[in-house]
PDB file of N, CA and C in Angstrom:
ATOM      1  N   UNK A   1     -17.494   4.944  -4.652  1.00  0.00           N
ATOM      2  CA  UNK A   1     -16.491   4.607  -5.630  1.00  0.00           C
ATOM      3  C   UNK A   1     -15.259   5.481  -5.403  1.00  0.00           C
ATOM      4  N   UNK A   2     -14.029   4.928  -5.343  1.00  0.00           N
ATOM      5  CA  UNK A   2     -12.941   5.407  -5.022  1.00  0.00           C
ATOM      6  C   UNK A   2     -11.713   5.609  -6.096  1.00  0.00           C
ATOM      7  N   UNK A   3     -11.755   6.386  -7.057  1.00  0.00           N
ATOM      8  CA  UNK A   3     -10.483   6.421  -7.953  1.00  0.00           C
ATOM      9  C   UNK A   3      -9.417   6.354  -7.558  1.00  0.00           C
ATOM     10  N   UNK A   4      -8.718   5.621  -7.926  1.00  0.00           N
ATOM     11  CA  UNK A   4      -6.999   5.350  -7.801  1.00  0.00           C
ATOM     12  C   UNK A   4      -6.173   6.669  -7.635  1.00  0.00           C
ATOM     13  N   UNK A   5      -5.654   6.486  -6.151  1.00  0.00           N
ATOM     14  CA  UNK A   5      -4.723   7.842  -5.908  1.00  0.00           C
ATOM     15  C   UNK A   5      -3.833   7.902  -5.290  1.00  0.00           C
ATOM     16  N   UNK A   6      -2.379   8.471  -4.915  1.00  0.00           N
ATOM     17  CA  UNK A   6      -1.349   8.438  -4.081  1.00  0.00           C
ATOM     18  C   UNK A   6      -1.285   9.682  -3.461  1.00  0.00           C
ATOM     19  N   UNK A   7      -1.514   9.268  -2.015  1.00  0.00           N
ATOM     20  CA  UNK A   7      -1.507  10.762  -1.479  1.00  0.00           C
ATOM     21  C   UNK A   7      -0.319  11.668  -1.689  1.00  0.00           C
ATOM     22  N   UNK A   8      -0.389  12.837  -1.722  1.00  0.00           N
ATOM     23  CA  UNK A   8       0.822  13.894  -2.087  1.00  0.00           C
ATOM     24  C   UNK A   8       1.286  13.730  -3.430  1.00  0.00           C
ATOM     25  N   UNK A   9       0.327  13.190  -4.377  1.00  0.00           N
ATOM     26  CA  UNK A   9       0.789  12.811  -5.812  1.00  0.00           C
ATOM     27  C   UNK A   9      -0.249  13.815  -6.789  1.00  0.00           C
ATOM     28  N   UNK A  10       0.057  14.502  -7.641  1.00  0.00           N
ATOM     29  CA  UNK A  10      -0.856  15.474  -8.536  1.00  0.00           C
ATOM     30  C   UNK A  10      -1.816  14.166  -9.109  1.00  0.00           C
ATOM     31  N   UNK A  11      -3.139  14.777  -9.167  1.00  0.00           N
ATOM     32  CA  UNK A  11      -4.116  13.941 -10.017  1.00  0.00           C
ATOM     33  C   UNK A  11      -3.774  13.760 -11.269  1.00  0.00           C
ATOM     34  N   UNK A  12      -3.062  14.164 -11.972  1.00  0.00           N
ATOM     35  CA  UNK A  12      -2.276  13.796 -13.317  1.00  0.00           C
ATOM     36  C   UNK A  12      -1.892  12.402 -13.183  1.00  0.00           C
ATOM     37  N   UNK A  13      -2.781  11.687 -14.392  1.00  0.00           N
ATOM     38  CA  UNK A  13      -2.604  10.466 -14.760  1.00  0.00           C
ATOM     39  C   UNK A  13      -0.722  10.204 -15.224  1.00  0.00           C
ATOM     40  N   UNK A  14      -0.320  10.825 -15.448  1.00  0.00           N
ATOM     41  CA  UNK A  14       0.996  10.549 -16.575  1.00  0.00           C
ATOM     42  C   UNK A  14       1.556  10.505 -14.561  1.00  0.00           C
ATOM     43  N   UNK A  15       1.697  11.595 -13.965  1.00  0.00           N
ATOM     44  CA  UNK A  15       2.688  11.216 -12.334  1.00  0.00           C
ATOM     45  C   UNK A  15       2.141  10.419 -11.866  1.00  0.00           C
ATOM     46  N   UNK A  16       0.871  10.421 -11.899  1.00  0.00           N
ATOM     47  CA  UNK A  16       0.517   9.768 -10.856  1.00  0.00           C
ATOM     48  C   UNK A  16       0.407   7.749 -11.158  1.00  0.00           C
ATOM     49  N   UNK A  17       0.894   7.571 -12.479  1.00  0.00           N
ATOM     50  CA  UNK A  17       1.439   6.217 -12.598  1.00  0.00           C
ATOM     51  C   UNK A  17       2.729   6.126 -13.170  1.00  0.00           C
ATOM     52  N   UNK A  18       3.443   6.796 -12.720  1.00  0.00           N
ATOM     53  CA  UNK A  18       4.942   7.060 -13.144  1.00  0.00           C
ATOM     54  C   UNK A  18       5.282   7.027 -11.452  1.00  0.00           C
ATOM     55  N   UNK A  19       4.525   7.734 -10.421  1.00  0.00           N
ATOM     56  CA  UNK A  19       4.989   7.105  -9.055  1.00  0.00           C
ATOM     57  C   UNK A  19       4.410   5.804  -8.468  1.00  0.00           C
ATOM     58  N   UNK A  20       3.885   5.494  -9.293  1.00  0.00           N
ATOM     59  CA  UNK A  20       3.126   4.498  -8.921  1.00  0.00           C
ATOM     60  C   UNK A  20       4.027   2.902  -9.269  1.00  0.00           C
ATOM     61  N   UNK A  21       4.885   3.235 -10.735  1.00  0.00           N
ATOM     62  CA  UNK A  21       5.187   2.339 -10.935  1.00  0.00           C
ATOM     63  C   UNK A  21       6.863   2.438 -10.383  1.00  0.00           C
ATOM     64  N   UNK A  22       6.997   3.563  -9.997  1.00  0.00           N
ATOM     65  CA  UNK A  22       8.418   3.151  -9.346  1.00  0.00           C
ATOM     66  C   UNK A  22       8.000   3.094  -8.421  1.00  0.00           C
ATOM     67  N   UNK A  23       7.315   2.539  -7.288  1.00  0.00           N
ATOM     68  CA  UNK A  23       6.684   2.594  -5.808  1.00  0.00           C
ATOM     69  C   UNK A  23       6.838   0.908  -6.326  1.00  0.00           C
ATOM     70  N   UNK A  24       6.123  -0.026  -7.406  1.00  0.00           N
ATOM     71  CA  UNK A  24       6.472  -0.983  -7.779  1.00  0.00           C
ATOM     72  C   UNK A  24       7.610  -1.727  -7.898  1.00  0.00           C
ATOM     73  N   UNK A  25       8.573  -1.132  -8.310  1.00  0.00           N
ATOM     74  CA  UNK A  25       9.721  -1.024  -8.909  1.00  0.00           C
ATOM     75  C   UNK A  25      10.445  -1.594  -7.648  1.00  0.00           C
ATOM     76  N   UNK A  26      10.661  -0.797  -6.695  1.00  0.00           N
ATOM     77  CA  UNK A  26      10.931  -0.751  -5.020  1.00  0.00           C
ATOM     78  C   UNK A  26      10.781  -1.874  -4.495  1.00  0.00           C
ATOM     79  N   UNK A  27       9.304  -2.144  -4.782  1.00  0.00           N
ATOM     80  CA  UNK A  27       8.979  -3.149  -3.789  1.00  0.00           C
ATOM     81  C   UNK A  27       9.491  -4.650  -4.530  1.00  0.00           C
ATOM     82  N   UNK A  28       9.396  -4.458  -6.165  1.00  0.00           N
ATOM     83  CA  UNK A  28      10.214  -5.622  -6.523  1.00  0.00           C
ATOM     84  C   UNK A  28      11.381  -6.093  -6.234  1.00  0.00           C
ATOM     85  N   UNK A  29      12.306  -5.205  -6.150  1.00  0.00           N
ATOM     86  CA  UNK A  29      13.671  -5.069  -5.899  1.00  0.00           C
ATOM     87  C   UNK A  29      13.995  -6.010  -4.144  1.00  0.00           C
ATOM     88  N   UNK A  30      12.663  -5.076  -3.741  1.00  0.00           N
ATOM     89  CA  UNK A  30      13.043  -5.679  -2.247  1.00  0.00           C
ATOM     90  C   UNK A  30      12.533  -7.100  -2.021  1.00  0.00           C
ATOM     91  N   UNK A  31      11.573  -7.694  -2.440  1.00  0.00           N
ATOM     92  CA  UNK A  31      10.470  -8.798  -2.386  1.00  0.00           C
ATOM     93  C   UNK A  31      11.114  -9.468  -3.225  1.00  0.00           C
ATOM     94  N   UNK A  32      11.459  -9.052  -4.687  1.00  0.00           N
ATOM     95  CA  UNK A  32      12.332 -10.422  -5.383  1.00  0.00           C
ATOM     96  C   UNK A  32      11.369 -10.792  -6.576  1.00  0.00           C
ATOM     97  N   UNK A  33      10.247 -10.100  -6.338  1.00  0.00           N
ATOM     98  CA  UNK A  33       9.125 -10.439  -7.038  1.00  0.00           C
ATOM     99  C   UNK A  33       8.527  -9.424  -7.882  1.00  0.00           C
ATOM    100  N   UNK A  34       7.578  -8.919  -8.710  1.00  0.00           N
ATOM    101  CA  UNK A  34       6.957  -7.847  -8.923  1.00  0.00           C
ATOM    102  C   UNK A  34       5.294  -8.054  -7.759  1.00  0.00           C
ATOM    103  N   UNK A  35       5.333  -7.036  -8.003  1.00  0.00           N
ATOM    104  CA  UNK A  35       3.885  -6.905  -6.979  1.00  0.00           C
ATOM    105  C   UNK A  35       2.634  -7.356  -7.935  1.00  0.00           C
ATOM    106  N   UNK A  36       1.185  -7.649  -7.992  1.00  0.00           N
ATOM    107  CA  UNK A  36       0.183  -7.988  -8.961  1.00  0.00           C
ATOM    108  C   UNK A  36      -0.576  -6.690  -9.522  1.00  0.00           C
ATOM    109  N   UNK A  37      -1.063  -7.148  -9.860  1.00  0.00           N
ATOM    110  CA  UNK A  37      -2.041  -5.613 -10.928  1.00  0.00           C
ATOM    111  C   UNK A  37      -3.035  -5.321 -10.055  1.00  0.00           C
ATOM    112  N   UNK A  38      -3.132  -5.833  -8.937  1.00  0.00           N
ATOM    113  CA  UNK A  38      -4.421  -4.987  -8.387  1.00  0.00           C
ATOM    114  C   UNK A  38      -4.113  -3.957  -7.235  1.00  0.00           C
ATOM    115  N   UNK A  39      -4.792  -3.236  -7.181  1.00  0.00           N
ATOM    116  CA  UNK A  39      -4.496  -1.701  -6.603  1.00  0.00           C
ATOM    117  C   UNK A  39      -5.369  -1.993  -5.723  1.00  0.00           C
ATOM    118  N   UNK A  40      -4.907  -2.255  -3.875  1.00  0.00           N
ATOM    119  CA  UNK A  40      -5.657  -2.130  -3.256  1.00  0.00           C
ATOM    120  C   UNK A  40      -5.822  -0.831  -2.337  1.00  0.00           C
ATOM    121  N   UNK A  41      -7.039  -0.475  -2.222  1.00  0.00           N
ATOM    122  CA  UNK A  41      -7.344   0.860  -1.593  1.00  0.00           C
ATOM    123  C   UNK A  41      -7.906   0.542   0.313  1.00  0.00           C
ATOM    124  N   UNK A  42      -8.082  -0.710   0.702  1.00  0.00           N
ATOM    125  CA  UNK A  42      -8.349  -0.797   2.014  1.00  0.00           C
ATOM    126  C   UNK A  42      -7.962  -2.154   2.121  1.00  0.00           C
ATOM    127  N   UNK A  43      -7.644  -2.536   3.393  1.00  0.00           N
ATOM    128  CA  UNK A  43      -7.318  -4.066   4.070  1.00  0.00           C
ATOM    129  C   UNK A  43      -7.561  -3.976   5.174  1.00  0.00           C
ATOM    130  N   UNK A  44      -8.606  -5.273   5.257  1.00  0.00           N
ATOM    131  CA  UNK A  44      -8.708  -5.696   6.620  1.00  0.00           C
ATOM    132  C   UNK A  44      -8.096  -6.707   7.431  1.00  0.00           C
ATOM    133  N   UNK A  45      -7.275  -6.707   8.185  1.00  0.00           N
ATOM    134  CA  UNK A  45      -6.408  -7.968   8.421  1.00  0.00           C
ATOM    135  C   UNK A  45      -5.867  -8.020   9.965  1.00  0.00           C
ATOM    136  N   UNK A  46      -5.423  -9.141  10.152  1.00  0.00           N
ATOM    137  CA  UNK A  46      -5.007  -9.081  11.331  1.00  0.00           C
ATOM    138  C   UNK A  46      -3.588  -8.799  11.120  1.00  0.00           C
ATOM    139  N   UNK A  47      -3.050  -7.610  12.501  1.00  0.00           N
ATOM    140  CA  UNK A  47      -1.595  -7.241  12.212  1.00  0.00           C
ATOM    141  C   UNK A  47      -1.017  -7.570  13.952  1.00  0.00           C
ATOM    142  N   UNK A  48      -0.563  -8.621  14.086  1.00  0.00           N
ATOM    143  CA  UNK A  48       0.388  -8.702  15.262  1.00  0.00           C
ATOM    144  C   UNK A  48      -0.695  -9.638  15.689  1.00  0.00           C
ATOM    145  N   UNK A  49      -1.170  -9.006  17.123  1.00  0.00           N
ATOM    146  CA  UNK A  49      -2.337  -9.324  17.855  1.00  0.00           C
ATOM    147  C   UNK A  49      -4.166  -8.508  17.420  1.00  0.00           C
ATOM    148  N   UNK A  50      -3.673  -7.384  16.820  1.00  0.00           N
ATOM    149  CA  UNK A  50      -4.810  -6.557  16.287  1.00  0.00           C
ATOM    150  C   UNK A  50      -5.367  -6.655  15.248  1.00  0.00           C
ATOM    151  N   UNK A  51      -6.600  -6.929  14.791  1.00  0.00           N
ATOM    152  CA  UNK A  51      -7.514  -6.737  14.274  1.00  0.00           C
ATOM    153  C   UNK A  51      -7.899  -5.161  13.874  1.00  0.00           C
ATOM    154  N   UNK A  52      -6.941  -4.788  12.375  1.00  0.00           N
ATOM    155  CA  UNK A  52      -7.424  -3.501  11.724  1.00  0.00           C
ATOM    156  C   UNK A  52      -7.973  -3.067  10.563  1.00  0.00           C
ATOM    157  N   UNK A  53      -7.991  -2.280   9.972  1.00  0.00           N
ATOM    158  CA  UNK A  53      -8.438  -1.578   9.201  1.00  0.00           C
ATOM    159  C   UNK A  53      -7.139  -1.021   8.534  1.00  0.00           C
ATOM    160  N   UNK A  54      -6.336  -0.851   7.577  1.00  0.00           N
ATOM    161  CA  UNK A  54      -5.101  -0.033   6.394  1.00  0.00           C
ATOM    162  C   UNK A  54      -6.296   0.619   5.632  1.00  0.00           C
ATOM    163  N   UNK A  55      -5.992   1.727   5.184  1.00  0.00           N
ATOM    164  CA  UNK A  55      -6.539   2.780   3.898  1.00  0.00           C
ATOM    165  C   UNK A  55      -5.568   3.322   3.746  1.00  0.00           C
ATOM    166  N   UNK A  56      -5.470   3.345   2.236  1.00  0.00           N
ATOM    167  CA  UNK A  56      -4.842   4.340   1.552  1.00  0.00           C
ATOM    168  C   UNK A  56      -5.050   5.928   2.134  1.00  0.00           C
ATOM    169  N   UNK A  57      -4.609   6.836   2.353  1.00  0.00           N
ATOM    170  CA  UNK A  57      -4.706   8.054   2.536  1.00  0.00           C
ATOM    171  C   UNK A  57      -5.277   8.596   3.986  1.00  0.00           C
ATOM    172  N   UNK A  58      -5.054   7.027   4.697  1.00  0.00           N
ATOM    173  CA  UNK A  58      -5.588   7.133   5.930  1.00  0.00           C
ATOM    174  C   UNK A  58      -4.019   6.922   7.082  1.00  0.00           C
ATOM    175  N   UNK A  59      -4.285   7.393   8.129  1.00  0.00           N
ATOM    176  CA  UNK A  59      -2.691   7.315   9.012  1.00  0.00           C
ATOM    177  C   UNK A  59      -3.338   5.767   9.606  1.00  0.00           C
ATOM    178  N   UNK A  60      -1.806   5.176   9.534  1.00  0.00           N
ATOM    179  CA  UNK A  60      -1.801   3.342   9.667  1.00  0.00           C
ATOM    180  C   UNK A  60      -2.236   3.090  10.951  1.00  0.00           C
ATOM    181  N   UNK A  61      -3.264   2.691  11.541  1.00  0.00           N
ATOM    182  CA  UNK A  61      -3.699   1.988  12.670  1.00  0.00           C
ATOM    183  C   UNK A  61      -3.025   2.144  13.943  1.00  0.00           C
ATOM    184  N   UNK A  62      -1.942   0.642  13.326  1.00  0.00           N
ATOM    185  CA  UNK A  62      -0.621   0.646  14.109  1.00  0.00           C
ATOM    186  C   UNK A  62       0.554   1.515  14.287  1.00  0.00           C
ATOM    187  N   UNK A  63       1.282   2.180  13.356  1.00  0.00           N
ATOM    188  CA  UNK A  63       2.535   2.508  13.428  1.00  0.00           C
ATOM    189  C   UNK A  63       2.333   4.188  13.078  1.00  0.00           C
ATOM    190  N   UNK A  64       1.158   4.801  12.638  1.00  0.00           N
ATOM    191  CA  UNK A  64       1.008   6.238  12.093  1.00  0.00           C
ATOM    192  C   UNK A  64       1.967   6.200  11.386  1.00  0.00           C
ATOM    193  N   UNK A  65       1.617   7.544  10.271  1.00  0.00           N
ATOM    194  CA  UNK A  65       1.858   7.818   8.720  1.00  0.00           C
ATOM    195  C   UNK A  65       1.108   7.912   7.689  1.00  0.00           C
ATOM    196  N   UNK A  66       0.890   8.571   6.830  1.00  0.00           N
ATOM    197  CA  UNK A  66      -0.360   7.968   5.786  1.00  0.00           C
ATOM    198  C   UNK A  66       0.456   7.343   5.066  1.00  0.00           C
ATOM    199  N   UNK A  67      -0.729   6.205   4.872  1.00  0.00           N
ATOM    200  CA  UNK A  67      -0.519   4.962   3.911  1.00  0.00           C
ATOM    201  C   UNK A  67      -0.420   5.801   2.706  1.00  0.00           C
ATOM    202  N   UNK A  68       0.476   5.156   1.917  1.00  0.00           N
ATOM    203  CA  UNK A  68       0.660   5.716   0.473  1.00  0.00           C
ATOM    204  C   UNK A  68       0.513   4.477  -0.522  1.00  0.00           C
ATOM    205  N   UNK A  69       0.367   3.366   0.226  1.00  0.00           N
ATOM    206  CA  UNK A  69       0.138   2.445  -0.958  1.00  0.00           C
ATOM    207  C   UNK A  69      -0.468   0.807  -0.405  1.00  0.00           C
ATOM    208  N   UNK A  70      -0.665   0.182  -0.461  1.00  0.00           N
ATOM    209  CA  UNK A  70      -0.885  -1.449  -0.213  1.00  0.00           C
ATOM    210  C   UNK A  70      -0.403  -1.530  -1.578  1.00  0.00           C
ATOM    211  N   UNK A  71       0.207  -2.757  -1.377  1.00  0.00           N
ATOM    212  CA  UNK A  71       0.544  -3.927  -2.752  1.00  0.00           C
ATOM    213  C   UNK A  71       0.278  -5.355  -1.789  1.00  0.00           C
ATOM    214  N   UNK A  72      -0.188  -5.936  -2.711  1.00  0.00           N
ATOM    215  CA  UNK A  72      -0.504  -7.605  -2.833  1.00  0.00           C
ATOM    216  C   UNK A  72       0.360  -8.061  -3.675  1.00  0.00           C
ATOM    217  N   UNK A  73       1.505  -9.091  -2.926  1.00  0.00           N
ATOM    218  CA  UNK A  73       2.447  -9.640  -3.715  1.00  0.00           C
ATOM    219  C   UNK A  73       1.870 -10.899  -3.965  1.00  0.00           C
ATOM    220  N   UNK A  74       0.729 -11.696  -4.233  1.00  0.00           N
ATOM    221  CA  UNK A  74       0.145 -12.444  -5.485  1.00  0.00           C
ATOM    222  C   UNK A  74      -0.632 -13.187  -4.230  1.00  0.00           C
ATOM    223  N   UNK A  75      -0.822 -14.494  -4.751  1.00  0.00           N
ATOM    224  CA  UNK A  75      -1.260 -15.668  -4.139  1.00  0.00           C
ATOM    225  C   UNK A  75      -0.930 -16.043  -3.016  1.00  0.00           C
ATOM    226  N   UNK A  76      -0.941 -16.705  -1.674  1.00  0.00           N
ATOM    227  CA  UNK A  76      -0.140 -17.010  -0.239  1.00  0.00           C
ATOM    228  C   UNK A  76       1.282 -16.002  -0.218  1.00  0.00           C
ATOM    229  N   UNK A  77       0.856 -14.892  -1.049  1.00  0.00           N
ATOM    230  CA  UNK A  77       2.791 -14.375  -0.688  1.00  0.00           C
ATOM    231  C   UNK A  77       1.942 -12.419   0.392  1.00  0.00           C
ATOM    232  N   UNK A  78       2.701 -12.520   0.670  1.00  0.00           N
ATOM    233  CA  UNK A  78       1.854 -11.509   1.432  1.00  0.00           C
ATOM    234  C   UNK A  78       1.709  -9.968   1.188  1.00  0.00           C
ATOM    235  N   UNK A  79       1.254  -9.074   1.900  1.00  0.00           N
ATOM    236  CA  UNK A  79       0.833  -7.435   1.702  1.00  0.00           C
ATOM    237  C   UNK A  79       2.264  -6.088   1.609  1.00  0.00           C
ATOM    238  N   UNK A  80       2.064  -5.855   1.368  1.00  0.00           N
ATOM    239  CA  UNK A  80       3.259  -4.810   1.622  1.00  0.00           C
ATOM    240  C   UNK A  80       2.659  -3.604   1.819  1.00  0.00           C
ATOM    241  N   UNK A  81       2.452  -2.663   3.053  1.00  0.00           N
ATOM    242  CA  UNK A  81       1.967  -1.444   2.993  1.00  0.00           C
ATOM    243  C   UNK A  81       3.088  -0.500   3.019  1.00  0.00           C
ATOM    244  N   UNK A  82       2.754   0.600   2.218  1.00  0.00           N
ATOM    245  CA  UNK A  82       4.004   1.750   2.207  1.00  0.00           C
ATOM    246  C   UNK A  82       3.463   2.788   2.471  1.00  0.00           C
ATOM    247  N   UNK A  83       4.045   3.241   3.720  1.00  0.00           N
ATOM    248  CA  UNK A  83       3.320   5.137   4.527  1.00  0.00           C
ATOM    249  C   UNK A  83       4.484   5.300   4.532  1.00  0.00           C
ATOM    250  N   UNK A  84       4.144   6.847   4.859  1.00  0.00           N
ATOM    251  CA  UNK A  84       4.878   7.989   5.456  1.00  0.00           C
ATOM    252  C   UNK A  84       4.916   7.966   6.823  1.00  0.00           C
ATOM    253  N   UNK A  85       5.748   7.903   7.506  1.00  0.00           N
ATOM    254  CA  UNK A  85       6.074   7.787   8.118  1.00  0.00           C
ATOM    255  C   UNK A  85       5.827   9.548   9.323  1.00  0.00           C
ATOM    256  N   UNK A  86       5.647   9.335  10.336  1.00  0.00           N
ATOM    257  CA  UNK A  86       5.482  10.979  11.148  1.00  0.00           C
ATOM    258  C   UNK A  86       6.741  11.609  10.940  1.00  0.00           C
ATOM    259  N   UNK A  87       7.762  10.626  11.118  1.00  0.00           N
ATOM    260  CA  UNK A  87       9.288  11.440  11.287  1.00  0.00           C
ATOM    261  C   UNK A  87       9.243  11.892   9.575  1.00  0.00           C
ATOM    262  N   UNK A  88       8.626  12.141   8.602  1.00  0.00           N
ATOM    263  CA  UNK A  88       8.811  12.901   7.355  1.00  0.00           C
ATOM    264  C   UNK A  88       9.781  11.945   6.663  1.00  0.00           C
ATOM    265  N   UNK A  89      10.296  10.752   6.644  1.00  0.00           N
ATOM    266  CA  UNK A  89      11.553  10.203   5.887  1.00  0.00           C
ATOM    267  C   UNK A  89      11.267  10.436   4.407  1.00  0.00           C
ATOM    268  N   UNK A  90      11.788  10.671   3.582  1.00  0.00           N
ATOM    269  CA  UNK A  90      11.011  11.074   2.453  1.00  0.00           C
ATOM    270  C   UNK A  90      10.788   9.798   1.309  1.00  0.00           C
ATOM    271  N   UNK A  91      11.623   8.960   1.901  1.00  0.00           N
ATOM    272  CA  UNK A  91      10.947   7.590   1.123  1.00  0.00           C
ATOM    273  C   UNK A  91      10.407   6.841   1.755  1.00  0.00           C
ATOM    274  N   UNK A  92       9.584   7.058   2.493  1.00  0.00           N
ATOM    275  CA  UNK A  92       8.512   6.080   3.411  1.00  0.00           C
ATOM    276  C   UNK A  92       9.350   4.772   3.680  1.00  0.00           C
ATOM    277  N   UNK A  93       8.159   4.069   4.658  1.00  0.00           N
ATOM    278  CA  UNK A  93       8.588   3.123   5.492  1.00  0.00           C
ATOM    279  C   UNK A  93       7.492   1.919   4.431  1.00  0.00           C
ATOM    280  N   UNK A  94       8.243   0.514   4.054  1.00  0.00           N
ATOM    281  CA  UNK A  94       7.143  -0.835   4.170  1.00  0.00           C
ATOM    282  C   UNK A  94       7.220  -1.433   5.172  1.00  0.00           C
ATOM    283  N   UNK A  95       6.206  -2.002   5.025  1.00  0.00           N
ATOM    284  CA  UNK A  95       6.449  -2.973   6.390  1.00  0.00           C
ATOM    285  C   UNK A  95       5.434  -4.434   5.495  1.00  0.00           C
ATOM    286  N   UNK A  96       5.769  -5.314   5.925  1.00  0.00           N
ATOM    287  CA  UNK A  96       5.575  -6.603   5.195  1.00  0.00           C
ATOM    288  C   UNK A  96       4.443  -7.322   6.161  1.00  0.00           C
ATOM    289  N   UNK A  97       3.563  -7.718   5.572  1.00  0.00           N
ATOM    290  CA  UNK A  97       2.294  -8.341   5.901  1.00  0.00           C
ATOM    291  C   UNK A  97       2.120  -9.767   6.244  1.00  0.00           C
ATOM    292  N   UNK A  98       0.983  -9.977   6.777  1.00  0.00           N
ATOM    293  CA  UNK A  98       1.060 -11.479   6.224  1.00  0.00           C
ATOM    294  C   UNK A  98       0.091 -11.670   4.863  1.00  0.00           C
ATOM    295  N   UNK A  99      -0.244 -12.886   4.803  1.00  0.00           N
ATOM    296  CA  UNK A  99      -0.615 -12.687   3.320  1.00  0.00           C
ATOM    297  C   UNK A  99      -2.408 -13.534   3.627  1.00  0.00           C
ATOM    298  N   UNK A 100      -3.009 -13.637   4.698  1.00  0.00           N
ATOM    299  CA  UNK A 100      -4.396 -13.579   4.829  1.00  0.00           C
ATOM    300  C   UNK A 100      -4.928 -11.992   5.176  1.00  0.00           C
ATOM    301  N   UNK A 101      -6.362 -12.266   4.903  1.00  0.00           N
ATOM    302  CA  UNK A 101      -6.692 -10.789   5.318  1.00  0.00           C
ATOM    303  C   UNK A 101      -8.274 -10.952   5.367  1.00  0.00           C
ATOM    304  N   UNK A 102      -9.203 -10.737   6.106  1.00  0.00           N
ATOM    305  CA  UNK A 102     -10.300 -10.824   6.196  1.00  0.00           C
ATOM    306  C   UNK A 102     -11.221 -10.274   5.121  1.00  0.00           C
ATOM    307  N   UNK A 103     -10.853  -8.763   4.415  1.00  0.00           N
ATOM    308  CA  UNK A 103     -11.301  -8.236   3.240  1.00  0.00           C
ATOM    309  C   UNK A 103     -10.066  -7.157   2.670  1.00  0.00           C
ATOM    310  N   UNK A 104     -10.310  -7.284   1.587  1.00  0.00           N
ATOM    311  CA  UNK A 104      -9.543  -6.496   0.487  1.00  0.00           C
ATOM    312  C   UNK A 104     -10.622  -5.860  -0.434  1.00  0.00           C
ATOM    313  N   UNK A 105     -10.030  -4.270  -0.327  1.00  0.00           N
ATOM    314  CA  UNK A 105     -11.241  -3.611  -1.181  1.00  0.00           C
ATOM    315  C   UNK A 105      -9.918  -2.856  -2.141  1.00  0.00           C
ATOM    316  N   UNK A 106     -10.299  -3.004  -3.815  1.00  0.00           N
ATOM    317  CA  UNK A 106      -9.236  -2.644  -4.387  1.00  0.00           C
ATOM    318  C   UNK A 106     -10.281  -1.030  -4.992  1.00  0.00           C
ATOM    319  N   UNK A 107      -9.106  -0.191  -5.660  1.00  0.00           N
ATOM    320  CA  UNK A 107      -9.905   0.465  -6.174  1.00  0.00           C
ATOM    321  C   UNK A 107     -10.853   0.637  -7.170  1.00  0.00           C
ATOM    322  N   UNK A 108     -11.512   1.237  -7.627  1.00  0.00           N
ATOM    323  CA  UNK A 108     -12.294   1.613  -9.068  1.00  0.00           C
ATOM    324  C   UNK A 108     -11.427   1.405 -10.466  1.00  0.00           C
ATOM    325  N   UNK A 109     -11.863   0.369 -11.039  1.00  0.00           N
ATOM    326  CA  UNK A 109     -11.008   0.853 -12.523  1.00  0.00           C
ATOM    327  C   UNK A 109     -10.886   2.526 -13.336  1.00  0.00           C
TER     328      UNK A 109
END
């Protein structure tokens, strides 16, 4: 069982969904959309030609960084993962998904 967490974020409930929801906020702005209520903590999906694995708090497969977030922008609309990036940018990098995925593991309520 995996509790809901943002890496480099204090376990304090009050920050740690106060960055959570401007990490939301972001991705609405950019997508056009709000993101859905579920908090995913792993994805399995195909990215390009590869067949991977995304975790939260894990460095991204493809591009390195730790993941700091997956969002699922709803129904056929697709993933949005947000890491850190190696070069340190301090507002991370998304990068936009497609919107199948072999498994989605969200976190623990």
């Amino acid at each position: 069982m995996t509790t809901f967490f943002i890496p480099g974020v204090a376990g304090d409930p009050t920050l740690l969904e106060g960055a959570y929801r401007d990490m939301s906020g972001v991705i609405e702005l950019e997508m056009g959309r709000p993101p859905s209520a579920h908090r995913i903590l792993r994805l399995w999906t195909r990215r390009g030609s590869t067949d991977c694995i995304t975790e939260v708090g894990s460095s991204d497969p493809l591009r390195g960084g730790i993941v700091l977030a997956i969002f699922d922008m709803g129904p056929h609309q697709p993933f949005v993962v947000w890491r850190q990036p190696d070069s340190g940018r301090p507002d991370g990098v998304r990068e936009i998904l497609g919107c199948n995925a072999y498994e989605v593991l969200e976190f623990d309520s």
